[in-house]
C-alpha atoms as a PDB file:
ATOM      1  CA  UNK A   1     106.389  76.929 108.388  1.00  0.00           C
ATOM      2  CA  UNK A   2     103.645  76.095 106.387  1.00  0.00           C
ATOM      3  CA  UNK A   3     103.013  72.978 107.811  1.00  0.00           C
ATOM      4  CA  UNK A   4     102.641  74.820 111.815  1.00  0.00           C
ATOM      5  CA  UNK A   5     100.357  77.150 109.630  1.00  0.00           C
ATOM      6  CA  UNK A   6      98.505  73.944 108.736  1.00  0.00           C
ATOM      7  CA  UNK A   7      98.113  72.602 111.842  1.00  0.00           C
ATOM      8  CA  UNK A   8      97.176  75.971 113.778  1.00  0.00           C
ATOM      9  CA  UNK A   9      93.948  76.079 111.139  1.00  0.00           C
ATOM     10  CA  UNK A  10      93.352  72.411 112.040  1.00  0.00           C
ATOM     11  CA  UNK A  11      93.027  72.522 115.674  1.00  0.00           C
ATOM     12  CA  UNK A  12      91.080  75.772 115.391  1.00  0.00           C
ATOM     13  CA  UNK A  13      88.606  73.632 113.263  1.00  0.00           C
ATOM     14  CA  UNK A  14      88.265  70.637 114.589  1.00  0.00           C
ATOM     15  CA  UNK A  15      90.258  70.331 118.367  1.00  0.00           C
ATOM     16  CA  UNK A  16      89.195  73.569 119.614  1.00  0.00           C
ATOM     17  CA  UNK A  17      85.712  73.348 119.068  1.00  0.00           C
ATOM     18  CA  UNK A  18      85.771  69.841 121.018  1.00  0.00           C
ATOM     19  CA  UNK A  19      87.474  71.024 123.745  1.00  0.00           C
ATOM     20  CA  UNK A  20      85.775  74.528 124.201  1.00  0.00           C
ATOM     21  CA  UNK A  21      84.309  74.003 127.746  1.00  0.00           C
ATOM     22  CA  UNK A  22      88.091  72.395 129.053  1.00  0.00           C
ATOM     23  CA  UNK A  23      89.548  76.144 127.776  1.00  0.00           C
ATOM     24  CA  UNK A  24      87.199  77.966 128.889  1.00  0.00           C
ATOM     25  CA  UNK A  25      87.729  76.735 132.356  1.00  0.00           C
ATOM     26  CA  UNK A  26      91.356  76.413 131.194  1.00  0.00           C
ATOM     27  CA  UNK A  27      91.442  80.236 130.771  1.00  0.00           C
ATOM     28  CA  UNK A  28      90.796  81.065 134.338  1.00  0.00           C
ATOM     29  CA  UNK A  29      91.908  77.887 135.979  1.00  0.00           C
ATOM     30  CA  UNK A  30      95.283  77.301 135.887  1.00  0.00           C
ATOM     31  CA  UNK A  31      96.171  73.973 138.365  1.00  0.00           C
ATOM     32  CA  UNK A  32      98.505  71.296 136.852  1.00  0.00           C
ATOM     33  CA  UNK A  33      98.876  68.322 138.953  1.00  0.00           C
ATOM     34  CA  UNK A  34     102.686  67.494 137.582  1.00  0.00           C
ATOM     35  CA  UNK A  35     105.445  69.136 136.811  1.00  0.00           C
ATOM     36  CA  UNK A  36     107.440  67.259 133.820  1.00  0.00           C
ATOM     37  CA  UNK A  37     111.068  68.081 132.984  1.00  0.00           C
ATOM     38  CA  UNK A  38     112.366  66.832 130.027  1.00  0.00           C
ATOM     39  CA  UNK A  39     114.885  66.958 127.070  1.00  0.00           C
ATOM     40  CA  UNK A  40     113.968  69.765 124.469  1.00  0.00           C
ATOM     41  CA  UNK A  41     114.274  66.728 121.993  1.00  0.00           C
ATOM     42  CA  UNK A  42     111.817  66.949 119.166  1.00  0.00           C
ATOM     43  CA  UNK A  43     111.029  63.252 119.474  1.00  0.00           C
ATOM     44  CA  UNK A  44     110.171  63.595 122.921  1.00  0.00           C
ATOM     45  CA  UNK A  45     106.177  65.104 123.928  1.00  0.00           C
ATOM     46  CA  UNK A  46     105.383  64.932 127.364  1.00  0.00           C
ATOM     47  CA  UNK A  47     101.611  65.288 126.590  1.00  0.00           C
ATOM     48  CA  UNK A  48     101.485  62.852 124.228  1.00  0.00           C
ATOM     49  CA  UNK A  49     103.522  60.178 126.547  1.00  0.00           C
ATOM     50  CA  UNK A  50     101.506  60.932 129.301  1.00  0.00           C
ATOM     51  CA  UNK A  51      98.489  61.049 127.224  1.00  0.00           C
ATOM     52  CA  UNK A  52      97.885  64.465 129.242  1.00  0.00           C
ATOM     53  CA  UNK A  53      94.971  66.988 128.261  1.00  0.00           C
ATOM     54  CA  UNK A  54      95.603  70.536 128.054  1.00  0.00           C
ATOM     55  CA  UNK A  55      96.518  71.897 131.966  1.00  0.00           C
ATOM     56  CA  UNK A  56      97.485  68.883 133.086  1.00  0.00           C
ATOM     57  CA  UNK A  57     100.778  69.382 132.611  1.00  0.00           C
ATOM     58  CA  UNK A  58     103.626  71.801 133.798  1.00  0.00           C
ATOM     59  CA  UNK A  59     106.630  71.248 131.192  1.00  0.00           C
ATOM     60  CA  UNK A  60     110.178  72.351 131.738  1.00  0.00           C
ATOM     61  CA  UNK A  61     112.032  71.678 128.775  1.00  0.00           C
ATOM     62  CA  UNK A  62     116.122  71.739 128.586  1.00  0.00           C
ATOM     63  CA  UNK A  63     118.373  70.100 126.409  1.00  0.00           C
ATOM     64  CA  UNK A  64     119.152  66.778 128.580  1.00  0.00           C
ATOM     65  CA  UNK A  65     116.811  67.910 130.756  1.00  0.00           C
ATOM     66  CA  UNK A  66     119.583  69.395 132.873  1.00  0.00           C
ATOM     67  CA  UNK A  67     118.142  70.868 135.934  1.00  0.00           C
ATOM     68  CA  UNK A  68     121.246  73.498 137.351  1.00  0.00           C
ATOM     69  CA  UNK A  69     121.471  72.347 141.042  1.00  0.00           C
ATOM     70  CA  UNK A  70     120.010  75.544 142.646  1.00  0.00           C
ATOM     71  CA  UNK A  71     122.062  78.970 143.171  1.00  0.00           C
ATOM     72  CA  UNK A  72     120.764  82.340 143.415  1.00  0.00           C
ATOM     73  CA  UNK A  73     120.527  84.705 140.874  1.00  0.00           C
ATOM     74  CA  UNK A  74     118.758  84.644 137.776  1.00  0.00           C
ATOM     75  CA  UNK A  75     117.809  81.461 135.944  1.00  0.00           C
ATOM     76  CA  UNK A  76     114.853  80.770 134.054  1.00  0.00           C
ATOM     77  CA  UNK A  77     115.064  76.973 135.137  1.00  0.00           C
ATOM     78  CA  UNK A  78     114.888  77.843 138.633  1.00  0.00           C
ATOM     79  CA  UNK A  79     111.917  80.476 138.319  1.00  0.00           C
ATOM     80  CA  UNK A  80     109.998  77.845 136.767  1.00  0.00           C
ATOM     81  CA  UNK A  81     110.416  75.289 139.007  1.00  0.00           C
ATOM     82  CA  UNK A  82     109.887  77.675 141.971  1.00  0.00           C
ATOM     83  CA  UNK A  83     106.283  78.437 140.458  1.00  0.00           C
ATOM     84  CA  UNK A  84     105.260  75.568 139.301  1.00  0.00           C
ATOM     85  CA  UNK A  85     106.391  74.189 143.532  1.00  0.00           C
ATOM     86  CA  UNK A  86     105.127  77.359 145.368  1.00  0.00           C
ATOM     87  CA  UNK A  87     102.474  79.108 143.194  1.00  0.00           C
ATOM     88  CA  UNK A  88     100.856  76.611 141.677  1.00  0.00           C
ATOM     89  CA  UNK A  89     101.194  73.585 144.550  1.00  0.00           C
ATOM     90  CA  UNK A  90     102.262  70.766 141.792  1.00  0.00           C
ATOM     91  CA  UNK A  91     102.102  67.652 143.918  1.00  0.00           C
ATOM     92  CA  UNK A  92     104.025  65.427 141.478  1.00  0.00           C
ATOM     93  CA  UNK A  93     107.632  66.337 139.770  1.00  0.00           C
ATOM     94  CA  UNK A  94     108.590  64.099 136.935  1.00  0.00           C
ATOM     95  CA  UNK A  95     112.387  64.175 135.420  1.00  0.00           C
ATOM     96  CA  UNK A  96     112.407  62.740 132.405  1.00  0.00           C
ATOM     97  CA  UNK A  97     115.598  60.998 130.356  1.00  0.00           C
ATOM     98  CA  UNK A  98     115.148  59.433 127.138  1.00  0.00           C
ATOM     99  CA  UNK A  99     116.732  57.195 124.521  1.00  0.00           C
ATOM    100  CA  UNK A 100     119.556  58.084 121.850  1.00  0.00           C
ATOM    101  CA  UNK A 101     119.275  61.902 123.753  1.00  0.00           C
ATOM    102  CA  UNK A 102     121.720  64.007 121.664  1.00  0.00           C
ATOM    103  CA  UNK A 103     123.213  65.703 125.136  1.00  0.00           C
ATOM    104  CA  UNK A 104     124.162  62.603 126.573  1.00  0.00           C
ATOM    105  CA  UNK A 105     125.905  60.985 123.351  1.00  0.00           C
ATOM    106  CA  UNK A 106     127.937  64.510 123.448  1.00  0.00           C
ATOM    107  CA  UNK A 107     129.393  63.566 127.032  1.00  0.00           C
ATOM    108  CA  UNK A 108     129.248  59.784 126.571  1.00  0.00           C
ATOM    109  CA  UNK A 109     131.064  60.154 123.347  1.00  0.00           C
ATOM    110  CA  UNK A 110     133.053  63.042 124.425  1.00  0.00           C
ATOM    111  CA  UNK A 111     132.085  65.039 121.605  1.00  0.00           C
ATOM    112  CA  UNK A 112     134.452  68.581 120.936  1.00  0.00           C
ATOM    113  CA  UNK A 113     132.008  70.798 122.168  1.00  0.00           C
ATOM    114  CA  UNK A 114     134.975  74.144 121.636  1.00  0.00           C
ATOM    115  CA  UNK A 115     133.426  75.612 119.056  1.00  0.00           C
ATOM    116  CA  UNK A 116     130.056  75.308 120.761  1.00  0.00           C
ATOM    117  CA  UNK A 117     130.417  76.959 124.343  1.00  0.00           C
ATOM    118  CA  UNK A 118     126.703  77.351 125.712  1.00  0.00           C
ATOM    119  CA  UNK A 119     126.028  73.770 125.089  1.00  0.00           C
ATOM    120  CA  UNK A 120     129.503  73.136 126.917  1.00  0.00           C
ATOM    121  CA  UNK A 121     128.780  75.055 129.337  1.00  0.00           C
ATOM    122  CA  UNK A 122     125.254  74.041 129.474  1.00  0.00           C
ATOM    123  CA  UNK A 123     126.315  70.183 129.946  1.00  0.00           C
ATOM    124  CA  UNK A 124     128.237  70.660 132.597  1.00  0.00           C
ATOM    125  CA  UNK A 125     125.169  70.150 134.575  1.00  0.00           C
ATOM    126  CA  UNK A 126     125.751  66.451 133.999  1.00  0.00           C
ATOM    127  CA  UNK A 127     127.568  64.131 135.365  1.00  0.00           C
ATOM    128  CA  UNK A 128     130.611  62.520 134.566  1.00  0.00           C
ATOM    129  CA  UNK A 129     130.406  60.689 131.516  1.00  0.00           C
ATOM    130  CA  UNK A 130     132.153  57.467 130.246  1.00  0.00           C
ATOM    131  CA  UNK A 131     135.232  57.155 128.533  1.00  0.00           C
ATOM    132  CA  UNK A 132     133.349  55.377 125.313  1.00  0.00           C
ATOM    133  CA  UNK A 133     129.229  54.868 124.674  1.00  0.00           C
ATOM    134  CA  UNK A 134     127.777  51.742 123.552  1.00  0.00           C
ATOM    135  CA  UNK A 135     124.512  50.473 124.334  1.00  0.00           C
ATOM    136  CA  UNK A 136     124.577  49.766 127.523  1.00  0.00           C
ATOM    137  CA  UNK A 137     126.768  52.688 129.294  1.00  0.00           C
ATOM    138  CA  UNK A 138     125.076  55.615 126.829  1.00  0.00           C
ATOM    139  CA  UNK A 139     121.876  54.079 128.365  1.00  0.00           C
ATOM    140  CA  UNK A 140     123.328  53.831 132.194  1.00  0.00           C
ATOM    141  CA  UNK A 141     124.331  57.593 131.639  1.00  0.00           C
ATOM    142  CA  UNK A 142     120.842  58.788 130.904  1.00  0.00           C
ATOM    143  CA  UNK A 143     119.200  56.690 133.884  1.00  0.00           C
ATOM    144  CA  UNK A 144     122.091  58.249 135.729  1.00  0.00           C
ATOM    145  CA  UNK A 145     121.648  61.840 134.632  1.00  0.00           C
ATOM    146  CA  UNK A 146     118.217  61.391 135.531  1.00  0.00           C
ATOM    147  CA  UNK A 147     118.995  60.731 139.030  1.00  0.00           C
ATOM    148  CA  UNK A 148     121.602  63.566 138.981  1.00  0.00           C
ATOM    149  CA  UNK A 149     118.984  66.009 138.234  1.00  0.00           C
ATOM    150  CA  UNK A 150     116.649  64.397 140.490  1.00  0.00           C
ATOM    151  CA  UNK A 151     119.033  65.359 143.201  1.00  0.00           C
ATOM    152  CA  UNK A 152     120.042  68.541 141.612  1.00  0.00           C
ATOM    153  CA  UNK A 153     115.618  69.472 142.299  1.00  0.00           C
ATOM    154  CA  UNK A 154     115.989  68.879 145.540  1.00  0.00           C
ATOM    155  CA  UNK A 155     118.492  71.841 146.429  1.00  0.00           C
ATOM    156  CA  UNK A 156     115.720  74.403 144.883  1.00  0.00           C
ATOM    157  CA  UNK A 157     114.215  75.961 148.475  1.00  0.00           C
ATOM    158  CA  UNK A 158     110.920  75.502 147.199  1.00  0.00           C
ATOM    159  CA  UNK A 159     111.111  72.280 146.179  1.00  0.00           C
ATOM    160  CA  UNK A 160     113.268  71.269 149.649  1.00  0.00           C
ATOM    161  CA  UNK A 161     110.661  73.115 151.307  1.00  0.00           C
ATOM    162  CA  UNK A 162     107.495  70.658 149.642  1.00  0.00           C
ATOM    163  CA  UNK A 163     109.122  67.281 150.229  1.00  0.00           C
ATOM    164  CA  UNK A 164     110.110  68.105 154.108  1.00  0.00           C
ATOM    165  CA  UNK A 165     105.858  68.978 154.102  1.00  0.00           C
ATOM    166  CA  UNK A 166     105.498  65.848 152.237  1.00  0.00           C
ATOM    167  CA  UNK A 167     103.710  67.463 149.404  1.00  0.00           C
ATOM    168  CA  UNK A 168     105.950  67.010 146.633  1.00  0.00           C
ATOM    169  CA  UNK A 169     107.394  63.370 145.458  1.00  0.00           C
ATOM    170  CA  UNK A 170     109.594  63.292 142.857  1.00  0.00           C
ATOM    171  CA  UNK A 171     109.691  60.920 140.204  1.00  0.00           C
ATOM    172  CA  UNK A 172     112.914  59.633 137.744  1.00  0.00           C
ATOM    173  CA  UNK A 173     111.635  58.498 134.497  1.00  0.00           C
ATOM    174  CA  UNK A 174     113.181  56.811 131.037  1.00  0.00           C
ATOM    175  CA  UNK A 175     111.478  57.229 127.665  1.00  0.00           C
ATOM    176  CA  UNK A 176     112.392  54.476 124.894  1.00  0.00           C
ATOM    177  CA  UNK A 177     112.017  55.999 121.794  1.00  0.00           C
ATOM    178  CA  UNK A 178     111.533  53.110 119.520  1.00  0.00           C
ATOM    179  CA  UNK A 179     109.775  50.944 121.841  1.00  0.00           C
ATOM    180  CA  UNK A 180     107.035  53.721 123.351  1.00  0.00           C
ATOM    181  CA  UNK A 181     107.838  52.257 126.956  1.00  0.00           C
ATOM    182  CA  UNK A 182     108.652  54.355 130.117  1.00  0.00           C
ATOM    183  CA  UNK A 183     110.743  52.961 132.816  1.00  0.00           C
ATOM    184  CA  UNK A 184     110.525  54.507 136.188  1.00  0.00           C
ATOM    185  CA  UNK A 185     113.376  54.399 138.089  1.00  0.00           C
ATOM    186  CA  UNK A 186     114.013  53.786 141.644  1.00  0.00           C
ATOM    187  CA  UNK A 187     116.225  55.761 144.096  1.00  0.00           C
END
């Protein structure tokens, strides 16, 4: 805890004060361009990835970066995406997968998950996974999830709404952890 202590008196010294004007607009200007879903892994930070300055960004961030195909009822996942699409007009929706991602080892691996029954139920969200992970399928199962959830956005009515108007486009996206590259994925 010290160490967030740390770094709280360190960007009110020195970030804040160079980025004063961009939050005071910031503070009654709120219009993010994106909206960026991915995994609640540690390793992975949308901003600094996308190199993004404060409101730039709208982040969604699930383990897996599961996106529950829409149903009504609610669901924090869905209220966010429906603001983010019909409040604040994002034009841009990025999924993003990444490298060694915990939640897709579990169902690659099929990890016992019994004793663990939100993040069971929580992967279900996924895809099938297969039988054993190496390399190569753990990382076809994360470019696949990605497309899952992808397709999972699209049943939101907001977001179905904003790609028949042709004001959304949605975007599938894989981060490399040890390399730093991002490979964007095609339909």
């Amino acid at each position: 805890m010290q160490d967030l202590a740390e770094g709280v008196a360190q960007f009110q010294r020195g970030v804040f004060p160079a980025k004063a004007d961009l939050f005071a607009h910031l503070a009654a200007t709120h219009r993010p361009q994106t909206l960026f879903i991915s995994c609640s892994d540690a390793r992975v930070v949308p901003e600094l990835i996308t190199q993004s300055e404060p409101g730039e960004l709208f982040v969604i961030r699930t383990a897996g970066n599961l996106v529950p195909a829409y149903t009504p009822g609610p669901d924090g996942v869905a209220a966010s995406i429906e603001y983010a699409v019909a409040v604040l007009g994002v034009g841009d929706i990025v999924v993003c997968g990444h490298s060694a991602c915990g939640a897709m080892t579990a169902l690659a691996e099929r990890h016992d998950l019994s004793g663990m029954p939100a993040i069971a139920d929580w992967l279900r969200h996924a895809d099938a996974a297969p039988a054993h992970a190496d390399t190569a399928e753990l990382a076809a199962l994360v470019r696949g999830n990605v497309r899952a959830q992808l397709a999972n956005l699209a049943t939101h009515p907001s977001v179905a709404r904003a790609l028949a108007e042709h004001r959304l486009t949605l975007h599938g996206w894989v981060y490399d952890i040890p390399t730093g590259t991002v490979e964007q994925l095609t339909a």
